[in-house]
N, C-alpha and C. Protein backbone atom coordinates (compact mmCIF):
# COMPACT_ATOMS: atom_id res chain seq x y z
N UNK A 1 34.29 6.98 -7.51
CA UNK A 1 33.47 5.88 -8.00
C UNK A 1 33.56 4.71 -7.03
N UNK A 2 32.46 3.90 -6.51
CA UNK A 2 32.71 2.83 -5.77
C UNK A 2 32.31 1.70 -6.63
N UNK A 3 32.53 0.38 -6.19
CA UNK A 3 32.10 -0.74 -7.13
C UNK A 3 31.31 -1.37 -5.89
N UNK A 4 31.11 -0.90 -4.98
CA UNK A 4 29.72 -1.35 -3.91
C UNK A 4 28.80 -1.18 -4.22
N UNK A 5 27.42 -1.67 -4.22
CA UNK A 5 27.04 -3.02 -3.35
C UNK A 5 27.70 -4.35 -5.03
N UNK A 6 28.10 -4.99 -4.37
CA UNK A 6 28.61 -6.01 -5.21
C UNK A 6 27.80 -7.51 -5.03
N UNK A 7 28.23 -8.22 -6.25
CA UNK A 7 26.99 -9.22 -6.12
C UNK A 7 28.06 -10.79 -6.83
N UNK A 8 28.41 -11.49 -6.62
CA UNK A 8 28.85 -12.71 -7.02
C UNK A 8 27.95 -13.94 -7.42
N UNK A 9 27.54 -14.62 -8.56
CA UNK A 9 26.68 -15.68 -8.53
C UNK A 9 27.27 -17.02 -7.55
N UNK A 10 28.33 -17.58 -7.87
CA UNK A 10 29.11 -18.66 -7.62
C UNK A 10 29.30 -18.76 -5.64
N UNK A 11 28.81 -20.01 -5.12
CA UNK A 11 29.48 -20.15 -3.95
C UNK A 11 30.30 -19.43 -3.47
N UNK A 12 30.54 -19.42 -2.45
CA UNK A 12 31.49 -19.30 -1.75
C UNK A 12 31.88 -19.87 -0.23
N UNK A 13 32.90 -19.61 0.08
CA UNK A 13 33.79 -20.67 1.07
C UNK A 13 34.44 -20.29 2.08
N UNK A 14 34.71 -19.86 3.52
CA UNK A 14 35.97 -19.19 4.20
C UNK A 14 36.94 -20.00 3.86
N UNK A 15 38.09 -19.40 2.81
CA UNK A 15 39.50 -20.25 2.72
C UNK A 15 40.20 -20.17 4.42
N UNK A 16 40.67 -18.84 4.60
CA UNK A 16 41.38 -18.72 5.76
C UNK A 16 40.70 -17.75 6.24
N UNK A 17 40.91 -17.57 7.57
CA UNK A 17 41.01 -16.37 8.73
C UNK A 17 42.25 -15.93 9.33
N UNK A 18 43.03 -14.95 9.84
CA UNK A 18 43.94 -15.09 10.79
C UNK A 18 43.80 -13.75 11.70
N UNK A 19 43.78 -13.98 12.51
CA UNK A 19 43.31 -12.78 13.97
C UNK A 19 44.48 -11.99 13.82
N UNK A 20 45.95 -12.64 13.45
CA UNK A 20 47.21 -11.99 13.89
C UNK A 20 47.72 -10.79 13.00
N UNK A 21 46.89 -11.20 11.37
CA UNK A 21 47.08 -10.33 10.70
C UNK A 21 45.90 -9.81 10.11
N UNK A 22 44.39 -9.79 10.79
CA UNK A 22 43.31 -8.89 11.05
C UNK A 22 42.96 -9.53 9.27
N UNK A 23 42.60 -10.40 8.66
CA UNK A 23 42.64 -10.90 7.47
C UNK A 23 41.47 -11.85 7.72
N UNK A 24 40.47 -11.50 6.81
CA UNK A 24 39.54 -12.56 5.93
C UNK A 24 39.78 -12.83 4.49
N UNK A 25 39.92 -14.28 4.41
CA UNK A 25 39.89 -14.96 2.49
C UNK A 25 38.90 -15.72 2.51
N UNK A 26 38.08 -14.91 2.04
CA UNK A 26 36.46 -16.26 0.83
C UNK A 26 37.20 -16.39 -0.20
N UNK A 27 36.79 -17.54 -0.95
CA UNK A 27 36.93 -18.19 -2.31
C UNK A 27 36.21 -18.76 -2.73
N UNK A 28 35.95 -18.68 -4.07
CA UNK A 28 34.76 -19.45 -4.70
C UNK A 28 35.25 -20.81 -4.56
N UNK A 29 33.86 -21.42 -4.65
CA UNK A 29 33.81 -23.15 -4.41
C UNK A 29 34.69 -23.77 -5.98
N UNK A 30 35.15 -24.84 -5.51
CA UNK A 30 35.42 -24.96 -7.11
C UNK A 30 34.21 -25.22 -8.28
N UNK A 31 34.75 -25.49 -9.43
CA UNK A 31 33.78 -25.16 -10.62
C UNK A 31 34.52 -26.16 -11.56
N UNK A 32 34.19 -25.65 -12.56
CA UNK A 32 34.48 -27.06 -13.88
C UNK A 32 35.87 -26.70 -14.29
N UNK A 33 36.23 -25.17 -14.04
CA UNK A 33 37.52 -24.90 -14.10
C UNK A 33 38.63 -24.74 -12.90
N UNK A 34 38.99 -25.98 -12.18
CA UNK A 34 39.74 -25.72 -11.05
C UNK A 34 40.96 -24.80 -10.93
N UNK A 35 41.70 -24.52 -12.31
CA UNK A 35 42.59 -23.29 -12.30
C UNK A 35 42.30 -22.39 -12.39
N UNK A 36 41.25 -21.74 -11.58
CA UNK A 36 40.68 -20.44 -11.69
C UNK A 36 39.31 -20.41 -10.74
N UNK A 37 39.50 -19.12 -10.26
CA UNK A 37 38.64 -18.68 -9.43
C UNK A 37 38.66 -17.22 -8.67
N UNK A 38 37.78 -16.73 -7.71
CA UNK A 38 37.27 -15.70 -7.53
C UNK A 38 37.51 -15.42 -6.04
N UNK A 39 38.22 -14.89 -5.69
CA UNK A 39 38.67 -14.58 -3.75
C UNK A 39 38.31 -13.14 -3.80
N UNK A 40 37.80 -12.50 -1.75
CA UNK A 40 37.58 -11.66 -1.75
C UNK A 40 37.93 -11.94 -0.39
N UNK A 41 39.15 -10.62 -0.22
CA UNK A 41 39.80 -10.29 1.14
C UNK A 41 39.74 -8.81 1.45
N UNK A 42 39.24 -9.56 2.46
CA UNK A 42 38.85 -8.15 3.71
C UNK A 42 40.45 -8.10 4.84
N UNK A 43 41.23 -7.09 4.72
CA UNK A 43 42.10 -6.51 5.30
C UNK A 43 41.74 -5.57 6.16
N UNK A 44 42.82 -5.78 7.54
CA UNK A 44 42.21 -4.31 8.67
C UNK A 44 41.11 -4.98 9.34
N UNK A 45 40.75 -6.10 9.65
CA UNK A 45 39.47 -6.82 9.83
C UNK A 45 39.57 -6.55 11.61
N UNK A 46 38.14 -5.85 12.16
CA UNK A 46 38.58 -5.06 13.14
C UNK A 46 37.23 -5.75 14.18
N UNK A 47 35.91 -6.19 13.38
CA UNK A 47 34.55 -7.24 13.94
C UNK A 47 34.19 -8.02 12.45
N UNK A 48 33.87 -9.24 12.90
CA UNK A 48 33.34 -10.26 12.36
C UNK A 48 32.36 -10.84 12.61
N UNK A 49 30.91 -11.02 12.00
CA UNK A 49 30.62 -11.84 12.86
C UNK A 49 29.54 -12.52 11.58
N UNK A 50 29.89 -13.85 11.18
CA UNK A 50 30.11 -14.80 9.99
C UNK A 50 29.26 -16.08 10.11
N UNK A 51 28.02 -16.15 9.62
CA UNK A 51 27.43 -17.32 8.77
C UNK A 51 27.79 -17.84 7.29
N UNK A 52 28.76 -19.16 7.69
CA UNK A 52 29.86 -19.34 6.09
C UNK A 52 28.99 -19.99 5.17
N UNK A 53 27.74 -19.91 5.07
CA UNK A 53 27.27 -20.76 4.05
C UNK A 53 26.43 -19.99 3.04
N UNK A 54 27.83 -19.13 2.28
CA UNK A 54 27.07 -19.01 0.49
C UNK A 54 27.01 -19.55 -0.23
N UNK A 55 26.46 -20.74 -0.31
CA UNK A 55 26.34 -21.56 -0.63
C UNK A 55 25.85 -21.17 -2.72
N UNK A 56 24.77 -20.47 -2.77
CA UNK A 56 24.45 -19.79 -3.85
C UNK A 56 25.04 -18.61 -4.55
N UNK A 57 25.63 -18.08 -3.75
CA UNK A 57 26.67 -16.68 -4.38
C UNK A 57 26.50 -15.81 -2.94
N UNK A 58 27.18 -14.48 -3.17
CA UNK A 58 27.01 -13.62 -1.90
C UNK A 58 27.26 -12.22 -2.53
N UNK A 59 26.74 -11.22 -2.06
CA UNK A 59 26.30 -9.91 -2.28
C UNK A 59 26.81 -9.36 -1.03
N UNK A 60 28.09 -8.05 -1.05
CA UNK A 60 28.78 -7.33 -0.41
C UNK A 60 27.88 -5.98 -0.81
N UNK A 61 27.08 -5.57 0.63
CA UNK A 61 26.90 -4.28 0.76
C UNK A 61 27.37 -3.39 1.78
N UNK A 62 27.22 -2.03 1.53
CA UNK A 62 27.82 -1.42 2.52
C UNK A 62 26.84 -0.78 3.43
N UNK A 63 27.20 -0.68 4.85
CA UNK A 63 26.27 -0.25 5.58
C UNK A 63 26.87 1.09 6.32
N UNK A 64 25.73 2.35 6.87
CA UNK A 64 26.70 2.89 7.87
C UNK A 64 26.94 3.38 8.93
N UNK A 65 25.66 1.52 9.63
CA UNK A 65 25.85 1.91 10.86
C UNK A 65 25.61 0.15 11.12
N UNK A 66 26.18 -0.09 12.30
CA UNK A 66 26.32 -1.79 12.93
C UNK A 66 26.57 -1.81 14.44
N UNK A 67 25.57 -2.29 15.42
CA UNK A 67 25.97 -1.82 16.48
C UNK A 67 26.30 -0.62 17.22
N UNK A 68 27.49 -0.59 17.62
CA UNK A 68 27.77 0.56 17.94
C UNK A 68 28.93 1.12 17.02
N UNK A 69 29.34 0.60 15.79
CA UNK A 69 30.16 1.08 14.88
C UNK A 69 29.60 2.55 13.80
N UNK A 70 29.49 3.08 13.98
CA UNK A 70 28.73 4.24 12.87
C UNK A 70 30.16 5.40 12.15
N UNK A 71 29.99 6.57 12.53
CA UNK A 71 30.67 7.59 11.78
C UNK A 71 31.72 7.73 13.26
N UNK A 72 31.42 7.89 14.08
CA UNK A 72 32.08 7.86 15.26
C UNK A 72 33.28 7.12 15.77
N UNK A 73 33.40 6.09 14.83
CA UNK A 73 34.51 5.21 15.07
C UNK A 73 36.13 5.55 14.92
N UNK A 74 36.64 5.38 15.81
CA UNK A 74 38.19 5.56 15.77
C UNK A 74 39.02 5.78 14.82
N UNK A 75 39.00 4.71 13.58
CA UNK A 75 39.53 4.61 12.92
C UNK A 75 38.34 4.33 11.71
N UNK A 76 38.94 4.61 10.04
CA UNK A 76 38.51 4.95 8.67
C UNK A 76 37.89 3.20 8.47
N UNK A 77 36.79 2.55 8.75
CA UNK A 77 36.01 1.33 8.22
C UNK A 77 35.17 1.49 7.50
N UNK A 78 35.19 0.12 6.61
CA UNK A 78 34.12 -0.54 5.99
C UNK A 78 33.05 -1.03 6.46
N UNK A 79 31.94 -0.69 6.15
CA UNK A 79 31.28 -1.63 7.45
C UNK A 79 30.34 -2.63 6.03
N UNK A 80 30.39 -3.35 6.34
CA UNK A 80 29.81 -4.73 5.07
C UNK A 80 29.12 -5.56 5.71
N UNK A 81 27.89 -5.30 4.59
CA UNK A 81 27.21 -6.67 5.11
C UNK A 81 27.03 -7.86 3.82
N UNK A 82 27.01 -9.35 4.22
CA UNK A 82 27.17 -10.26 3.62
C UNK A 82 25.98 -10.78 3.64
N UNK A 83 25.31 -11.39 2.04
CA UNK A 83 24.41 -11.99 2.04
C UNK A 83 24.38 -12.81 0.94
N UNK A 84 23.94 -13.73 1.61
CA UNK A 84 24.04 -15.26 0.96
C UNK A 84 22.53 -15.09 -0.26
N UNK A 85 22.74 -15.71 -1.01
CA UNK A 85 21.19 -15.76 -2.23
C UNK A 85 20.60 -16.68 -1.56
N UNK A 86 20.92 -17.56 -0.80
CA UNK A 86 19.77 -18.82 -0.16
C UNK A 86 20.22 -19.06 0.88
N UNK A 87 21.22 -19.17 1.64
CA UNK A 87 21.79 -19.35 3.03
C UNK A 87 23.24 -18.37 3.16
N UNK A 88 23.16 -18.29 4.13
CA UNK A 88 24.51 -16.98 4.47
C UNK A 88 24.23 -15.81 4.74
N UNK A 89 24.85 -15.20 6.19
CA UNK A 89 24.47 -13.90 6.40
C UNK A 89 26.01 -13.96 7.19
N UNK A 90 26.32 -12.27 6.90
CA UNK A 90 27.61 -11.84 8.15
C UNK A 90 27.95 -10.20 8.08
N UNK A 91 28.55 -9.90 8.61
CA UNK A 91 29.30 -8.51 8.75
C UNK A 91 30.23 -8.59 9.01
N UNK A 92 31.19 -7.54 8.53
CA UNK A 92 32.91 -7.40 8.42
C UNK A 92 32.76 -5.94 8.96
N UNK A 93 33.56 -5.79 9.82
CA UNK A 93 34.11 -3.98 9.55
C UNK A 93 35.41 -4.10 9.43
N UNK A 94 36.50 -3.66 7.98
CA UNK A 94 37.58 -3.85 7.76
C UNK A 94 38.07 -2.60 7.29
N UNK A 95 39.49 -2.35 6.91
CA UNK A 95 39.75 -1.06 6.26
C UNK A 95 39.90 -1.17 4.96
N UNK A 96 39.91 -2.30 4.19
CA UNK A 96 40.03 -2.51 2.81
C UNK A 96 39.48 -4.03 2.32
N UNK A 97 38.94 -3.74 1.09
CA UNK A 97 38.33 -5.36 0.61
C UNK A 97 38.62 -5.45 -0.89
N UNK A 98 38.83 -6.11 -0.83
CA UNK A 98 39.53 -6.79 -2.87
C UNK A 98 38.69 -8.28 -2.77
N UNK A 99 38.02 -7.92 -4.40
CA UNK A 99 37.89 -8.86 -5.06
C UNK A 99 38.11 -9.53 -6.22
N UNK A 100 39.18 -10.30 -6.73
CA UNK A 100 39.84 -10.44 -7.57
C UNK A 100 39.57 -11.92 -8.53
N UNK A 101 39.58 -12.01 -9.51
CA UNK A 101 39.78 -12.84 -10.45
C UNK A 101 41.09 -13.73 -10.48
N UNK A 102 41.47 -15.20 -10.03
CA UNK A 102 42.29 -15.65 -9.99
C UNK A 102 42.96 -16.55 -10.83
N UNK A 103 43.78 -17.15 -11.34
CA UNK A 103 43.95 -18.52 -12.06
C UNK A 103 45.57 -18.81 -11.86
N UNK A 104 45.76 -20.48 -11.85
CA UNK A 104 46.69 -21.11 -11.56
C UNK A 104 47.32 -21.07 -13.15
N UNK A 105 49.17 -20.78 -12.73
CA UNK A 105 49.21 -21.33 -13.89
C UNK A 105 50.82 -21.91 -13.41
N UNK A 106 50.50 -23.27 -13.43
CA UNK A 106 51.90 -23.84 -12.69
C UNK A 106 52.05 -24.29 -11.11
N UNK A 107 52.70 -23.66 -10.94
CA UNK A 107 52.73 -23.85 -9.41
C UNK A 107 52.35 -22.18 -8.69
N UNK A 108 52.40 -20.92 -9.94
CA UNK A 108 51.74 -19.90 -9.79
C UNK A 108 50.66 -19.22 -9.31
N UNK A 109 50.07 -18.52 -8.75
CA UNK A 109 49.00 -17.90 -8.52
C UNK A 109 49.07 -16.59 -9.24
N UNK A 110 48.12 -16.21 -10.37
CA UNK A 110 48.60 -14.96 -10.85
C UNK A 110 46.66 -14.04 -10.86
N UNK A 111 47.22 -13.03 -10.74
CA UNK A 111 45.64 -12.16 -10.48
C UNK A 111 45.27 -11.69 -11.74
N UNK A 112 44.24 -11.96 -12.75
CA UNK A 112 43.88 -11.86 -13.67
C UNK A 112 43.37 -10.79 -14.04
N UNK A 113 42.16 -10.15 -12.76
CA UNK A 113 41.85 -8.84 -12.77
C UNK A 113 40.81 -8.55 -11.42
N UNK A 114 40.62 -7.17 -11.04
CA UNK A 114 40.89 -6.70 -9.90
C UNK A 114 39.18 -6.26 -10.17
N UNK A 115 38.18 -7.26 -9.43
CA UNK A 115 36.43 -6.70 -9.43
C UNK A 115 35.99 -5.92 -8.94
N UNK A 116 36.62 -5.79 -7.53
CA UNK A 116 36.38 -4.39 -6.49
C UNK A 116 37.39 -4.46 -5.83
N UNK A 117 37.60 -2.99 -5.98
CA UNK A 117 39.36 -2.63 -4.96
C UNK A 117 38.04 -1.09 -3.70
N UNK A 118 38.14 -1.43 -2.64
CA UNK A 118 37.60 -0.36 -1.70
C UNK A 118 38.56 -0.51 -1.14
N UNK A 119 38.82 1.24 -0.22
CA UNK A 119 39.76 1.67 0.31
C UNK A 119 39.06 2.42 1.71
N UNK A 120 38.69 2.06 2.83
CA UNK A 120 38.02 2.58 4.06
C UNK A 120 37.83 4.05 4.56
N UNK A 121 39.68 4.65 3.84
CA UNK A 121 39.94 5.91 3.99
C UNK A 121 39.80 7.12 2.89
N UNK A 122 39.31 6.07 1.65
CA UNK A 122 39.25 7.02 0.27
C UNK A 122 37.80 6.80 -0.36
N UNK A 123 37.04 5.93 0.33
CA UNK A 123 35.92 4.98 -0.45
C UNK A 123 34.66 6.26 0.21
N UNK A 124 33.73 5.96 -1.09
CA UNK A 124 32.06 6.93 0.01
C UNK A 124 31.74 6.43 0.74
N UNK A 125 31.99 4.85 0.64
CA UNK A 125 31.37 4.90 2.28
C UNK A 125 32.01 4.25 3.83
N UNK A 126 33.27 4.96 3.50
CA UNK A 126 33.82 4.68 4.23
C UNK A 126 33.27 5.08 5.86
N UNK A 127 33.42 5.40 7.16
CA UNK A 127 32.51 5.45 8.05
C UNK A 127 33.94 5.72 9.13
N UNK A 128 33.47 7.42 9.78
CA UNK A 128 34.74 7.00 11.08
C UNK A 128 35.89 7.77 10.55
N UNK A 129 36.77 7.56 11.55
CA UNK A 129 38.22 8.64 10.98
C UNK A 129 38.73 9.37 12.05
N UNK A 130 38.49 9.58 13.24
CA UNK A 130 38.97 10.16 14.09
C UNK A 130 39.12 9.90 15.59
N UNK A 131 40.46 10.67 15.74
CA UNK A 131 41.03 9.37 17.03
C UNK A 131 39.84 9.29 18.39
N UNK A 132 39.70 8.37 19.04
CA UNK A 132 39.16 8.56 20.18
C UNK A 132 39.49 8.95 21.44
N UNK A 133 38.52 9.79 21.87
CA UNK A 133 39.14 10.18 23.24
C UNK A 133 38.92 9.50 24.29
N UNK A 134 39.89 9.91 25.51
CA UNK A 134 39.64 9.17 26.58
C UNK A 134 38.83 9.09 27.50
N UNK A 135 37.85 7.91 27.68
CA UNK A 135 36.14 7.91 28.01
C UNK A 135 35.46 7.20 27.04
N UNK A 136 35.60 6.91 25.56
CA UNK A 136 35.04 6.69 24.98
C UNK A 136 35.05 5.18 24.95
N UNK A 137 34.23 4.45 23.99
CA UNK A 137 34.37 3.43 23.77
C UNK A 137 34.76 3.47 22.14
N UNK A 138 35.66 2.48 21.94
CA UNK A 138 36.33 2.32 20.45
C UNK A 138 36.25 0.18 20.39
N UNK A 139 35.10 -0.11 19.44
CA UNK A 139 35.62 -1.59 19.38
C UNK A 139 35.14 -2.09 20.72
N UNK A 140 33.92 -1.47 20.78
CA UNK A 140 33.71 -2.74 22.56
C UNK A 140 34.13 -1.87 23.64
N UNK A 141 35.46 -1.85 23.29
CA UNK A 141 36.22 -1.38 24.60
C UNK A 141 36.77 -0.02 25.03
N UNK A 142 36.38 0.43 26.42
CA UNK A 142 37.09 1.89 27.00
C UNK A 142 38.30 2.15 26.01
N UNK A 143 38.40 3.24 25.87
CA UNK A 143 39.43 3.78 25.75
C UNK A 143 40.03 4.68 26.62
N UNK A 144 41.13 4.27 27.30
CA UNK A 144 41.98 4.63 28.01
C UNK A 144 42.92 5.97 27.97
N UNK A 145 43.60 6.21 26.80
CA UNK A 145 44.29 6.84 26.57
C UNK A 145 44.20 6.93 24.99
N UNK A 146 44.50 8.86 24.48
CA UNK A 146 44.45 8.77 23.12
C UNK A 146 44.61 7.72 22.04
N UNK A 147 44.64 7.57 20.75
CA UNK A 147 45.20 6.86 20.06
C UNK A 147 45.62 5.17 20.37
N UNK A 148 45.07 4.42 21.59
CA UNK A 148 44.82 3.61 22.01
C UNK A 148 44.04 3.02 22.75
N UNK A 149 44.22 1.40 23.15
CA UNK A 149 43.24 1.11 23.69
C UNK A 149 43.57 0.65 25.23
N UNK A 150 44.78 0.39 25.14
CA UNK A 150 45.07 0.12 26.37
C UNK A 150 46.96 1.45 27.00
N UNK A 151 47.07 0.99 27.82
CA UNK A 151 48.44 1.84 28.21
C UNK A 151 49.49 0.78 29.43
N UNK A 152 50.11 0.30 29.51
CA UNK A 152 50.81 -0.55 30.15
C UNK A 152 51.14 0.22 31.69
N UNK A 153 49.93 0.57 32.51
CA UNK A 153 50.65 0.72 33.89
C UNK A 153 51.53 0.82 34.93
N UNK A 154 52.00 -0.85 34.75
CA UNK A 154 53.22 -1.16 34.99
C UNK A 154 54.20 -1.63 34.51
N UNK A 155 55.21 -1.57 35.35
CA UNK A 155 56.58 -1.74 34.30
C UNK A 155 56.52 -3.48 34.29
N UNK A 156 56.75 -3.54 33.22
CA UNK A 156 57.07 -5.26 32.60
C UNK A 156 58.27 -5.83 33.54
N UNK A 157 59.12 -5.12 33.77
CA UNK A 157 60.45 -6.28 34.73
C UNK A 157 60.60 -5.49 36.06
N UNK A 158 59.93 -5.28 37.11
CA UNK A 158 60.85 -4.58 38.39
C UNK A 158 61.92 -3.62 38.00
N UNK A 159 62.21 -2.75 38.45
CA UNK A 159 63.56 -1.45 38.23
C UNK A 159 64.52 -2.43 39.27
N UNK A 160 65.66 -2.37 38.75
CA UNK A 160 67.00 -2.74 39.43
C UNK A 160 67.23 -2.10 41.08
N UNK A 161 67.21 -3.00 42.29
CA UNK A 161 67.59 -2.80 43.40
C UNK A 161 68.46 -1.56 43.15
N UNK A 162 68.50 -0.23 44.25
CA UNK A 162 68.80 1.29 43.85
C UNK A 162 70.45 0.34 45.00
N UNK A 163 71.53 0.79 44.73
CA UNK A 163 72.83 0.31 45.01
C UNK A 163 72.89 1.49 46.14
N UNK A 164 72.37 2.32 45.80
CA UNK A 164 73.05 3.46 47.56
C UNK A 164 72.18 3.13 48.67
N UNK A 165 70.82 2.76 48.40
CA UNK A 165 70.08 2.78 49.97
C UNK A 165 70.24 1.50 50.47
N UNK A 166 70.78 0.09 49.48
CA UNK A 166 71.12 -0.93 50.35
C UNK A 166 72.46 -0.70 50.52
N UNK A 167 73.36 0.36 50.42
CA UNK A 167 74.92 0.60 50.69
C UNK A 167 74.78 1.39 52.31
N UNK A 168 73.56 2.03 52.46
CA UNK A 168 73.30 2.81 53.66
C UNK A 168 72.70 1.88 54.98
N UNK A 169 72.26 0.95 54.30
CA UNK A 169 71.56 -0.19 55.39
C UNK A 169 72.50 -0.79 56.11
N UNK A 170 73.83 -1.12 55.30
CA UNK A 170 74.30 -1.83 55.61
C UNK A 170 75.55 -1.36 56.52
């Protein structure tokens, strides 16, 4: 069962981004009830590319093809597209997205209930799944070597001066 294409009336907002841990947080705008509200995080966040103004609500569909992202892709994505009811457009390709029901109670954050749970590797429309080979492109970029994208060439510190051939020089 999927709970895609999904549809939210209420604003929405980019709370955070962080590149380091591949993470998008929307949140609804506030409302008449400030202890409570509506977030939807995209985890595994692998392309972005984000007009933040839902201003009217936003509608998560799934697509399954973006660029050069389709069935072919490296790894198990979401591919989502975002649309604003009057302004807002974007795409995510992530490996998982939750949308959850929130409310404060205290200094607490507690999750009330869970609107859409997708899973990249278990979901229908998930897109992709298998490693890339070397030649290909994965994400933009060559792929170099199996199961990655890059391979470290060279050694990070110089190898230690060899002690017998400057013992022979000398």
């Amino acid at each position: 069962m999927s709970d895609l294409p999904f549809t939210f009336e209420r604003g929405m907002h980019v709370y955070r981004y962080s590149i380091s841990h591949q993470q998008l947080w929307l949140r609804s705008k506030e409302s008449a009830m400030p202890e409570s509200w509506t977030e939807v995080w995209f985890n595994g966040v692998m392309r972005m590319e984000l007009d933040n103004r839902f201003d009217n609500g936003l509608t998560i569909t799934p697509v399954t093809r973006h660029g050069d992202l389709d069935d072919g892709a490296a790894l198990p994505l979401l591919l989502l597209r975002l649309t604003g009811t009057r302004f807002g457009s974007g795409f995510v390709a992530c490996s998982n997205v939750a949308v959850q029901h929130v409310r404060r109670e205290g200094t607490q954050e507690i999750v009330e209930r869970v609107l859409v749970r997708e899973n990249a590797s278990r979901s229908v429309h998930g897109v992709g799944g298998r490693p890339a080979e070397p030649g290909e492109t994965a994400f933009g970029t060559p792929v170099l070597h199996r199961y990655s994208r890059e391979k470290r060439t060279t050694p990070r510190f110089p190898p230690p001066p060899d002690k017998s051939s400057t013992a022979a020089q000398s």
